[in-house]
N, C-alpha and C. Protein backbone atom coordinates (compact mmCIF):
# COMPACT_ATOMS: atom_id res chain seq x y z
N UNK A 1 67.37 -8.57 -32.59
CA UNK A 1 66.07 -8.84 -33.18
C UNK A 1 66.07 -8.42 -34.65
N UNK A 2 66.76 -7.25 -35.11
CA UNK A 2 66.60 -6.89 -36.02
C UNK A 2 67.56 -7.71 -37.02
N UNK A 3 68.50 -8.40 -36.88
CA UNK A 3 69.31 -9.42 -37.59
C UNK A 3 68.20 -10.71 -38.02
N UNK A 4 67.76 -10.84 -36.71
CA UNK A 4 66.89 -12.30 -37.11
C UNK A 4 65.51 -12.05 -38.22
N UNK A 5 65.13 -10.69 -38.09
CA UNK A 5 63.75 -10.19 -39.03
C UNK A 5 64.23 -10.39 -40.20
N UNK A 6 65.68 -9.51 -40.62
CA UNK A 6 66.07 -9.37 -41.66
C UNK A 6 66.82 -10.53 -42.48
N UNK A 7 67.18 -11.41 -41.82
CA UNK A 7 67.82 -13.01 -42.40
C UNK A 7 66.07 -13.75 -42.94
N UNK A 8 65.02 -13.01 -42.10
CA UNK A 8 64.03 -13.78 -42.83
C UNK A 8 63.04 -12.97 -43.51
N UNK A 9 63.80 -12.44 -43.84
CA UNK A 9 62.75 -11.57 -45.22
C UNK A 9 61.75 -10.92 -44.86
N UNK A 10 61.66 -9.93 -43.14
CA UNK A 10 60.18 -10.02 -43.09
C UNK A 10 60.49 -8.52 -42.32
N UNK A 11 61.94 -8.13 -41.95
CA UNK A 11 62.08 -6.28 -41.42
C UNK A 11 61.55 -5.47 -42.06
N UNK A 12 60.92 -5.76 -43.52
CA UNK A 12 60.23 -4.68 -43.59
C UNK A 12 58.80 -4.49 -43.11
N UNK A 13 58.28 -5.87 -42.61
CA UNK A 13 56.97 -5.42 -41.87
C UNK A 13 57.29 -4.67 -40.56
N UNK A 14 58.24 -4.37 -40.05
CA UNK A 14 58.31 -3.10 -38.83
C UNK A 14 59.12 -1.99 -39.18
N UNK A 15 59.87 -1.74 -40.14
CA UNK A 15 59.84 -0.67 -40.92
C UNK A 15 59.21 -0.13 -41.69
N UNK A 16 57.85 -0.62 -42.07
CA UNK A 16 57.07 -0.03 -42.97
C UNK A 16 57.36 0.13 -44.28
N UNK A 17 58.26 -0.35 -45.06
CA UNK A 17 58.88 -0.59 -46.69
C UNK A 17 57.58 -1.25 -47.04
N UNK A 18 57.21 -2.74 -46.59
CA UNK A 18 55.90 -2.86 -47.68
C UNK A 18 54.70 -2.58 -47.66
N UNK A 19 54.46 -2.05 -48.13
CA UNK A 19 52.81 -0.78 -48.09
C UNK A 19 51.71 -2.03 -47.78
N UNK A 20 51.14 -1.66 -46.77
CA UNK A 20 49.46 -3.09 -46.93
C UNK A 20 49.29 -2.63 -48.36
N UNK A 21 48.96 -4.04 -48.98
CA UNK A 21 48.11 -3.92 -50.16
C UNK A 21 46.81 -3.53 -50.13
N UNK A 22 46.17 -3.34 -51.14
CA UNK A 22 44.74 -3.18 -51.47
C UNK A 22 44.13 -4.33 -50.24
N UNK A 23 43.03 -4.31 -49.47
CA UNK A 23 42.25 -5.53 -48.75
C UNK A 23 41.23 -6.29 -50.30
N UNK A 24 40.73 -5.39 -50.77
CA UNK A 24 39.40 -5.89 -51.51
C UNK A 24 39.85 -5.63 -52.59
N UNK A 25 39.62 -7.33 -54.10
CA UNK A 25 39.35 -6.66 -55.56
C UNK A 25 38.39 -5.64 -55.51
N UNK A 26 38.97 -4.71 -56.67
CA UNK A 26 38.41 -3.92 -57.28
C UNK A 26 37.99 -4.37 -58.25
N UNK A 27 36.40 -4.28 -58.48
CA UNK A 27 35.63 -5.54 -59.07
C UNK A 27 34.11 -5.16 -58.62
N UNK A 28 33.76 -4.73 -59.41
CA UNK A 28 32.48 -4.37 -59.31
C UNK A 28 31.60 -4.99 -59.22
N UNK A 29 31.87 -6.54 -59.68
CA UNK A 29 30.84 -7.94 -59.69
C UNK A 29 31.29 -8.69 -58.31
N UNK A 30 32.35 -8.40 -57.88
CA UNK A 30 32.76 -9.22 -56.99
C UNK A 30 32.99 -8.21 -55.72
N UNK A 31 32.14 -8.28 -54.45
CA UNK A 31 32.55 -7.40 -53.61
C UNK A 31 32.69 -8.35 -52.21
N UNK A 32 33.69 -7.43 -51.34
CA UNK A 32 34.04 -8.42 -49.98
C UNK A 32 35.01 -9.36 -50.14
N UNK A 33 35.69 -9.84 -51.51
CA UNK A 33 36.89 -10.63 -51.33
C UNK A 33 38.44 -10.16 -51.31
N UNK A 34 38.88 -10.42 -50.17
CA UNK A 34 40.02 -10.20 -50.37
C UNK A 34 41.18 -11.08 -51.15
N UNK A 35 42.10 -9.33 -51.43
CA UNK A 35 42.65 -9.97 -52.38
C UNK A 35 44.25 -10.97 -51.97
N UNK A 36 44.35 -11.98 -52.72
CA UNK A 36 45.72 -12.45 -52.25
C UNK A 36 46.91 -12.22 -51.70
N UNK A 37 47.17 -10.66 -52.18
CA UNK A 37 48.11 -9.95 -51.84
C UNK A 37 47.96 -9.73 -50.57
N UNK A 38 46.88 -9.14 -50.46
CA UNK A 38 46.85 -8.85 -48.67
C UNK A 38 46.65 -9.96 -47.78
N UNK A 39 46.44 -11.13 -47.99
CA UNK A 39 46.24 -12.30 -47.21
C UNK A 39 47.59 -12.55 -46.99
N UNK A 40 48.64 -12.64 -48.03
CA UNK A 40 49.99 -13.22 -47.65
C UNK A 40 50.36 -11.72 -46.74
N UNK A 41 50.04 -10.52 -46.88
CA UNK A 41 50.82 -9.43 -46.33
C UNK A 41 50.22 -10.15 -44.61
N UNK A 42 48.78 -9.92 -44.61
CA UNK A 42 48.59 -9.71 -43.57
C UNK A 42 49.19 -11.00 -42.43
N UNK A 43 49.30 -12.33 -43.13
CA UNK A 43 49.89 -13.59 -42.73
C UNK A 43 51.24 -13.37 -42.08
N UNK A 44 52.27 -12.80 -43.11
CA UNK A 44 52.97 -11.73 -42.66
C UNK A 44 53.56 -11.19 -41.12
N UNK A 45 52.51 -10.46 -41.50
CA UNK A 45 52.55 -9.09 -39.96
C UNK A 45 51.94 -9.66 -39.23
N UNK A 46 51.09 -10.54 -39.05
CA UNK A 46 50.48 -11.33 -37.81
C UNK A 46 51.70 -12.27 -37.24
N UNK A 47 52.94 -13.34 -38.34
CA UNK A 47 53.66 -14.11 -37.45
C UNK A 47 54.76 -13.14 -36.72
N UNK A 48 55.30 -11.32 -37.10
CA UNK A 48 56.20 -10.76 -36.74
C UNK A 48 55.35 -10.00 -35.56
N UNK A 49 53.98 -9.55 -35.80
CA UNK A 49 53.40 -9.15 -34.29
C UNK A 49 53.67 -10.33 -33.13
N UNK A 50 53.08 -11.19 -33.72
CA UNK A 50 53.55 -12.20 -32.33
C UNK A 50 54.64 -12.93 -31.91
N UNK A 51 56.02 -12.59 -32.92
CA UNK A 51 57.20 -12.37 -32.46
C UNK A 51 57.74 -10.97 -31.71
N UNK A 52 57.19 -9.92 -31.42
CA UNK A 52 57.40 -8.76 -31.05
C UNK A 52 56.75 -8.95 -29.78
N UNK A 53 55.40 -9.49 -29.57
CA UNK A 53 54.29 -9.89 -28.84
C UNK A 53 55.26 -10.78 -27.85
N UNK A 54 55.98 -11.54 -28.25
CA UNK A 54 56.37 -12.83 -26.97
C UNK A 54 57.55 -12.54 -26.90
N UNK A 55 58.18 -10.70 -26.81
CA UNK A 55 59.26 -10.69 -26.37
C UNK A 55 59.48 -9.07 -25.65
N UNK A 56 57.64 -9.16 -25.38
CA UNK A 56 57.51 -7.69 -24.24
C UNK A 56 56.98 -8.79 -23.33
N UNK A 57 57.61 -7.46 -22.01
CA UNK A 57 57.45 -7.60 -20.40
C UNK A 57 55.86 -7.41 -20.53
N UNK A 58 55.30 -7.43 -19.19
CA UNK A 58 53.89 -6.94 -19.47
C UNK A 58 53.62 -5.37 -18.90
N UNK A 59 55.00 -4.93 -18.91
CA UNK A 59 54.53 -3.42 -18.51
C UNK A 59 54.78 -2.57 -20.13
N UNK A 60 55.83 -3.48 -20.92
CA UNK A 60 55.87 -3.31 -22.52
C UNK A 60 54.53 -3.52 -23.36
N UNK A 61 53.63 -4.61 -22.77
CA UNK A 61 52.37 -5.36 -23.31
C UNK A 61 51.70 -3.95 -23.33
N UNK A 62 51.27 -3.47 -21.94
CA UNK A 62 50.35 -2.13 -21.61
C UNK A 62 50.87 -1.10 -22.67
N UNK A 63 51.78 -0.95 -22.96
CA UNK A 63 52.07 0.32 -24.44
C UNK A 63 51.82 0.04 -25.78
N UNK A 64 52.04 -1.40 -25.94
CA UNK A 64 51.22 -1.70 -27.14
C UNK A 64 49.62 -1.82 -27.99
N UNK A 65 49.03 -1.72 -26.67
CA UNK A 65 47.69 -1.97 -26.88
C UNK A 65 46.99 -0.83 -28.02
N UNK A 66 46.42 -1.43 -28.63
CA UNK A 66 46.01 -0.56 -29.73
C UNK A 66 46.85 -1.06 -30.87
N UNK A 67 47.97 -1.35 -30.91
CA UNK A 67 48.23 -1.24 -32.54
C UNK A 67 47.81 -2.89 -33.58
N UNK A 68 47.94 -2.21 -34.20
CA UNK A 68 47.10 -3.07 -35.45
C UNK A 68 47.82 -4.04 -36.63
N UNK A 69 49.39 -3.57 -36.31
CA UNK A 69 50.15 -3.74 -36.98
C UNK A 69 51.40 -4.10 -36.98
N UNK A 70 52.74 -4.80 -37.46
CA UNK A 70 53.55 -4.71 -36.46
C UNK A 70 54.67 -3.58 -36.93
N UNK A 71 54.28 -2.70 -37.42
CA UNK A 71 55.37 -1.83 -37.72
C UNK A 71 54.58 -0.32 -36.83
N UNK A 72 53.44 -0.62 -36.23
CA UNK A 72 52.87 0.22 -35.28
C UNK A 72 53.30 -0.08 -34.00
N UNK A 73 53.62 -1.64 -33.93
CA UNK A 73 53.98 -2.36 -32.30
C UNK A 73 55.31 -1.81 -32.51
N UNK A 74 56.12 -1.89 -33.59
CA UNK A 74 57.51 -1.40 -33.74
C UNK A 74 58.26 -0.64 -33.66
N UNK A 75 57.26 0.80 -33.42
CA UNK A 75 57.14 1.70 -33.24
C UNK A 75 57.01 1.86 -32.05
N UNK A 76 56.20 1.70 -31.19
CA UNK A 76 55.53 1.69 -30.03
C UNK A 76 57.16 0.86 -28.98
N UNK A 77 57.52 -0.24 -29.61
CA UNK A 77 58.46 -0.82 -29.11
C UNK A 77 59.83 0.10 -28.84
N UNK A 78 60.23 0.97 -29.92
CA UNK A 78 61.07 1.67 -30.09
C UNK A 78 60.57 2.93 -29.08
N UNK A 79 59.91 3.64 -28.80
CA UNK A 79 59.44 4.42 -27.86
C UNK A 79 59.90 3.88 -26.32
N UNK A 80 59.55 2.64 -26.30
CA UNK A 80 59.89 1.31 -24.85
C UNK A 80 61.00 1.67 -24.25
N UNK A 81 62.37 1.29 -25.74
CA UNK A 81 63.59 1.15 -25.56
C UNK A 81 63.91 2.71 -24.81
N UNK A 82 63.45 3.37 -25.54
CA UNK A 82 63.93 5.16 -25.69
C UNK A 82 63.36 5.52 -23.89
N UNK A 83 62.32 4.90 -23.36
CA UNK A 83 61.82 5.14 -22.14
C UNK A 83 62.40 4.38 -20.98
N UNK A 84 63.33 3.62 -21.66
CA UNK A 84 64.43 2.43 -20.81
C UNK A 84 63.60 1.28 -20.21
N UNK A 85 62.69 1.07 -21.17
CA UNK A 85 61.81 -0.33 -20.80
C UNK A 85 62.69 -1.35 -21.52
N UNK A 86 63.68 -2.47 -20.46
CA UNK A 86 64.71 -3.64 -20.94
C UNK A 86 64.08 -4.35 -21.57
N UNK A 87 65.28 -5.22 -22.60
CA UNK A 87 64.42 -6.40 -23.46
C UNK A 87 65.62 -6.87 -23.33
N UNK A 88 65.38 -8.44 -22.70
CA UNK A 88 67.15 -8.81 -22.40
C UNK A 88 66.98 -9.86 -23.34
N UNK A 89 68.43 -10.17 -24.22
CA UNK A 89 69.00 -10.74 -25.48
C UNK A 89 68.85 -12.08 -24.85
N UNK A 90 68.61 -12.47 -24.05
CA UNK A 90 68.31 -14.17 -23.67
C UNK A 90 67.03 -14.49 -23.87
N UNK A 91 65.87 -13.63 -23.63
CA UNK A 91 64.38 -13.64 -23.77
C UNK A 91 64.15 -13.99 -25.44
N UNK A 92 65.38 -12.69 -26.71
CA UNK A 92 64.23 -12.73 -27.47
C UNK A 92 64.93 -14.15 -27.96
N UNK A 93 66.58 -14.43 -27.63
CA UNK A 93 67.01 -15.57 -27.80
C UNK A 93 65.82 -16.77 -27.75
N UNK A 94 65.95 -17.26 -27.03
CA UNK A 94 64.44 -18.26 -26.42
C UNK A 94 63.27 -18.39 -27.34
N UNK A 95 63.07 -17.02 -27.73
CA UNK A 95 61.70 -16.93 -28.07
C UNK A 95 61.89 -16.78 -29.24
N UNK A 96 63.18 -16.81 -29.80
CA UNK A 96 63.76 -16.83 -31.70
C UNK A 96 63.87 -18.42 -31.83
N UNK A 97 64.37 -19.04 -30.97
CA UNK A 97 64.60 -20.71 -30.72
C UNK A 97 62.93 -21.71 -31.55
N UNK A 98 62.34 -21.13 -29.88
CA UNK A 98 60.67 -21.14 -30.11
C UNK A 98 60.20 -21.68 -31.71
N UNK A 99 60.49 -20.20 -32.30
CA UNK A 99 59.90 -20.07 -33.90
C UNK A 99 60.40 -20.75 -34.86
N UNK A 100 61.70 -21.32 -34.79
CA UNK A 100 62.36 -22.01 -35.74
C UNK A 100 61.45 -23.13 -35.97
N UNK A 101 61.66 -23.93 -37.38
CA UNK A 101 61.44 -25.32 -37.73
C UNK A 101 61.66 -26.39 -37.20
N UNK A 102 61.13 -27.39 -37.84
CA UNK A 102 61.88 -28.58 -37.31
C UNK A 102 63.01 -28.79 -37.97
N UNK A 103 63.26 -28.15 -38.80
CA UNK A 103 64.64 -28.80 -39.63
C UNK A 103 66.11 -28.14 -38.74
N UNK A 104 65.87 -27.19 -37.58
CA UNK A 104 66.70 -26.20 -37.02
C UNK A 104 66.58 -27.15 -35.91
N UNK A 105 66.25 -28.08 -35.54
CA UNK A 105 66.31 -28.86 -33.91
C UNK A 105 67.64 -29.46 -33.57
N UNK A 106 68.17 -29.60 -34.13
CA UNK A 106 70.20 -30.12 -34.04
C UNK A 106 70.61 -28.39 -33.56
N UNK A 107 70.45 -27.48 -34.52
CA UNK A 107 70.71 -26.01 -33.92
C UNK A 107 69.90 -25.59 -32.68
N UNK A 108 69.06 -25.61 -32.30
CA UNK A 108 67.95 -25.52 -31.53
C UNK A 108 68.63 -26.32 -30.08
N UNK A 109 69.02 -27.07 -29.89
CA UNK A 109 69.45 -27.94 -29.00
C UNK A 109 70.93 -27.46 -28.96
N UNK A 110 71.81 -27.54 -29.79
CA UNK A 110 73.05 -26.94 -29.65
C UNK A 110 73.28 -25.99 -28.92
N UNK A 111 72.38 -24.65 -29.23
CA UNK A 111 72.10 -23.16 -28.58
C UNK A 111 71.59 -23.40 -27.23
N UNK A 112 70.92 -24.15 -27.14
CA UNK A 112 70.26 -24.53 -25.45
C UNK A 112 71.21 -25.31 -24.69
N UNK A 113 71.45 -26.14 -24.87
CA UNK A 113 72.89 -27.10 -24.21
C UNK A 113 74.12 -26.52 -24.17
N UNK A 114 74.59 -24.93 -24.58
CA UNK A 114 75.69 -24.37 -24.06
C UNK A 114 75.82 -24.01 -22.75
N UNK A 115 77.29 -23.85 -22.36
CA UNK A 115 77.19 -23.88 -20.67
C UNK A 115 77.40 -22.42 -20.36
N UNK A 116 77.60 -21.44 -21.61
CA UNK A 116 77.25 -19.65 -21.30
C UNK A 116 76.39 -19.76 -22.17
N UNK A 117 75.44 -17.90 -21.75
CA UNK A 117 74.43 -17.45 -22.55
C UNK A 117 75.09 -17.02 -24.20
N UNK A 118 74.67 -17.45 -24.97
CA UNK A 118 74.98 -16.68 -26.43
C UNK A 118 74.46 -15.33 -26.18
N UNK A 119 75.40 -14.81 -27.20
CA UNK A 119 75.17 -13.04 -26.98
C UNK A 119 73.91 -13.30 -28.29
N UNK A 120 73.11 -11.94 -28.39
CA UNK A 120 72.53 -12.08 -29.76
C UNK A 120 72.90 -11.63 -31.05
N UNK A 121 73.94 -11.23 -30.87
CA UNK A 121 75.10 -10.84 -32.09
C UNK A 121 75.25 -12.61 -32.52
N UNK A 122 75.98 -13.09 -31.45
CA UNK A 122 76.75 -14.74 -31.93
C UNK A 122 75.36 -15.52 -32.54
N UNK A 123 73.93 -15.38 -31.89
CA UNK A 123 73.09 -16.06 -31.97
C UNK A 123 72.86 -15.80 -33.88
N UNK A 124 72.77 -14.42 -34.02
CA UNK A 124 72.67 -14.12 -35.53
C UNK A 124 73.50 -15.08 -36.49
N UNK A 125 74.62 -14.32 -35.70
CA UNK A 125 75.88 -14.96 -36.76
C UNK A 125 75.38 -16.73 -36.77
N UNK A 126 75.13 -17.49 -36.06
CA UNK A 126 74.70 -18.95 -36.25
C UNK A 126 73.79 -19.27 -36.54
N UNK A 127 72.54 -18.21 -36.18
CA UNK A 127 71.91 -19.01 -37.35
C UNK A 127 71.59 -18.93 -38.70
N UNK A 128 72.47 -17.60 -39.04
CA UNK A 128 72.57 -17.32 -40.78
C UNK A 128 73.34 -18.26 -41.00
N UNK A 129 74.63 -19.25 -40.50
CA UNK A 129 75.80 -20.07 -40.83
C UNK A 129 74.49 -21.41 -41.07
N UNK A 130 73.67 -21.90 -40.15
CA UNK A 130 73.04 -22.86 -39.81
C UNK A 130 72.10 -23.10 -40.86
N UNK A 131 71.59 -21.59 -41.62
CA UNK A 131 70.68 -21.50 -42.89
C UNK A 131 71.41 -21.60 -43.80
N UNK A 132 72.73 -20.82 -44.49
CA UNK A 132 73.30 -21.11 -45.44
C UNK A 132 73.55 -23.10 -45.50
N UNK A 133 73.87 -23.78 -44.34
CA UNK A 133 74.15 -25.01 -44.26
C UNK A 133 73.11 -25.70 -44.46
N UNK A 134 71.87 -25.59 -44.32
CA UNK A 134 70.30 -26.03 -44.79
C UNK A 134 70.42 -26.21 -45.96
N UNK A 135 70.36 -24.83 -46.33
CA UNK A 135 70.51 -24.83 -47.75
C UNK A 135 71.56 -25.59 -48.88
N UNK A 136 72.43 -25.57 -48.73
CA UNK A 136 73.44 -26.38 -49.06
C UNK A 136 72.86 -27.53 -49.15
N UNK A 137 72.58 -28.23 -48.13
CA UNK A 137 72.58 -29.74 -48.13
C UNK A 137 71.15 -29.91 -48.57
N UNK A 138 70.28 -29.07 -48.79
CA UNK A 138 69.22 -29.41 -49.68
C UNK A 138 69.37 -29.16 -51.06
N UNK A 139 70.01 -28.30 -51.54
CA UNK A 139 71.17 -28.74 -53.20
C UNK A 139 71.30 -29.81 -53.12
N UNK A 140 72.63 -30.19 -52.40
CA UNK A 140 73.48 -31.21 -52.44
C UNK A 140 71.95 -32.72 -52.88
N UNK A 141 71.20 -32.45 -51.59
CA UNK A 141 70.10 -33.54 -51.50
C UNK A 141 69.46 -33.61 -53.08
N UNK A 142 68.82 -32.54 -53.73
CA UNK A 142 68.15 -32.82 -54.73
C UNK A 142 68.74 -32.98 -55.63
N UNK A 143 70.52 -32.86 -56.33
CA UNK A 143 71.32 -32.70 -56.84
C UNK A 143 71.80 -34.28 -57.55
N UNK A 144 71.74 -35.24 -56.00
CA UNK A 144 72.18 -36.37 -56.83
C UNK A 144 70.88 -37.23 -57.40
N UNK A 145 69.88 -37.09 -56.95
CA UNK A 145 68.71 -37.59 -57.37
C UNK A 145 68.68 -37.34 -59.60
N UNK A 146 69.06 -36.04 -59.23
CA UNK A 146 68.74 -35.23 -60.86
C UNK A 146 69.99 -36.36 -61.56
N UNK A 147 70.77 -36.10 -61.32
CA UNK A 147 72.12 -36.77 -61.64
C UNK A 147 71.98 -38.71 -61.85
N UNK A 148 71.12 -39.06 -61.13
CA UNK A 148 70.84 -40.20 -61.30
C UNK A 148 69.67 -40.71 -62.29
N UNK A 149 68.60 -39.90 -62.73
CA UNK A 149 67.69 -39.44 -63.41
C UNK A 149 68.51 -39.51 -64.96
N UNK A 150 68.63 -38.21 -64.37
CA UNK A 150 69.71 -38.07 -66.07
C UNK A 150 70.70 -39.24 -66.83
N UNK A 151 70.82 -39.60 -65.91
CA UNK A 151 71.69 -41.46 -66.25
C UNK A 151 71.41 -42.52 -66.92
N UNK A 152 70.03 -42.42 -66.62
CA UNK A 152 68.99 -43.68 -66.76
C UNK A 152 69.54 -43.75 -68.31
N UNK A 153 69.35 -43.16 -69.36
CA UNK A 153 69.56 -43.18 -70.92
C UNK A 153 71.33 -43.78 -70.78
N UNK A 154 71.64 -43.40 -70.21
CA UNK A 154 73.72 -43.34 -70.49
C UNK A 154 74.03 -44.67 -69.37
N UNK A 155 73.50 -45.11 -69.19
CA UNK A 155 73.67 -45.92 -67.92
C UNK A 155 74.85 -45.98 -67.72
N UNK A 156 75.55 -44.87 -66.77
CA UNK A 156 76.84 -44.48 -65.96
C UNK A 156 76.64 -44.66 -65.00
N UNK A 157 77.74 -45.07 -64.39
CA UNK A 157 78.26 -45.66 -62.94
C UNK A 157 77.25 -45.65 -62.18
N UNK A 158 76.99 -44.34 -61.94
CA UNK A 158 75.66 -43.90 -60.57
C UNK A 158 74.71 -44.77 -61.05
N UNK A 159 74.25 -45.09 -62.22
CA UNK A 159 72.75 -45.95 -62.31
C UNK A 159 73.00 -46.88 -62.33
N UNK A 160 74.56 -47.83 -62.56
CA UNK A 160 74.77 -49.11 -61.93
C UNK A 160 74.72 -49.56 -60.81
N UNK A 161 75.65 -48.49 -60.30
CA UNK A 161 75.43 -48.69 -58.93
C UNK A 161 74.33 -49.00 -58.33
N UNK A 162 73.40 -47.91 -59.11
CA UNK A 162 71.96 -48.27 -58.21
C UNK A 162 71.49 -49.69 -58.60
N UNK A 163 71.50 -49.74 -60.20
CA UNK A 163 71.21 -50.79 -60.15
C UNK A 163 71.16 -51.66 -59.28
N UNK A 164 72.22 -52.19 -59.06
CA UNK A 164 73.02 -53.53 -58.61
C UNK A 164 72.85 -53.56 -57.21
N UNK A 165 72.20 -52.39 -56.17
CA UNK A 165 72.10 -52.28 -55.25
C UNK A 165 70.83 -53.13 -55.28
N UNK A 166 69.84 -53.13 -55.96
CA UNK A 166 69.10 -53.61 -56.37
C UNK A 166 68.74 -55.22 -56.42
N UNK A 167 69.82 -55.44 -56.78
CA UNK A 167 69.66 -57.02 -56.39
C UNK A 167 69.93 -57.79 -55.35
């Protein structure tokens, strides 16, 4: 679990590294609005609570009650482990699947159509390989567009080509 938080930028909402922001400008003309900062924080800690949320038992559910936060559930979770309440690596598997995009559904299907369980070590390791490869090919994607752009004045090969596709 803690591989998959941290590939997405968001372990520090259950470690507690990013402080809640301020809720309200400070603003003496303006009272009751919150401020931006805390809308994205709290946006945040609400999608990693309910990744923490859909990967307790419901005798795990009963220890969480009360917290507000997910580095309070994270806490509370870590207490779980320490009390030998299981969290088996196929559940949060599933429920990491779940959350992905649509752009992860070729990976998404790959991981489900194996004929053993992925460990959640291997599951990490693929889908950091599966994001670096996103990424890539969305370079690659916006890359020749620019390249063809830039042509238009020099009319080189690539904008003939297009040209002529053209007719």
């Amino acid at each position: 679990m803690q591989l998959l938080l941290e590939s997405h930028g968001i372990l520090g909402f259950v470690d507690g590294s990013p402080k809640c922001p301020a809720r309200f400008i400070d603003d003496c003309n303006i009272e009751g609005i919150e401020t931006d900062a805390y809308q994205v924080w709290k946006m945040h800690d609400r999608v990693v609570l309910q990744l923490i949320i859909a990967t307790l038992s419901v005798t795990g559910m009963s220890c969480i009650i009360g917290c507000t936060n997910a580095h309070e559930m994270w806490d509370a979770r870590d207490h779980l482990v320490a009390a030998g309440v299981p969290f088996n690596d196929d559940d949060i598997v599933i429920i990491a699947l779940k959350g992905l995009s649509s752009e992860y559904n070729t990976f998404r299907t790959v991981i489900r159509g194996r004929d053993n369980v992925i460990s959640l070590k291997d599951f990490g390791a693929q889908l950091l390989a599966e994001e670096a490869t996103l990424e890539n090919s969305q370079l690659t994607g916006s890359f020749i567009p620019a390249m063809l752009a830039q042509g238009g004045s020099s009319k080189g090969k690539g904008l003939l080509l297009v040209e002529s596709s053209s007719y």
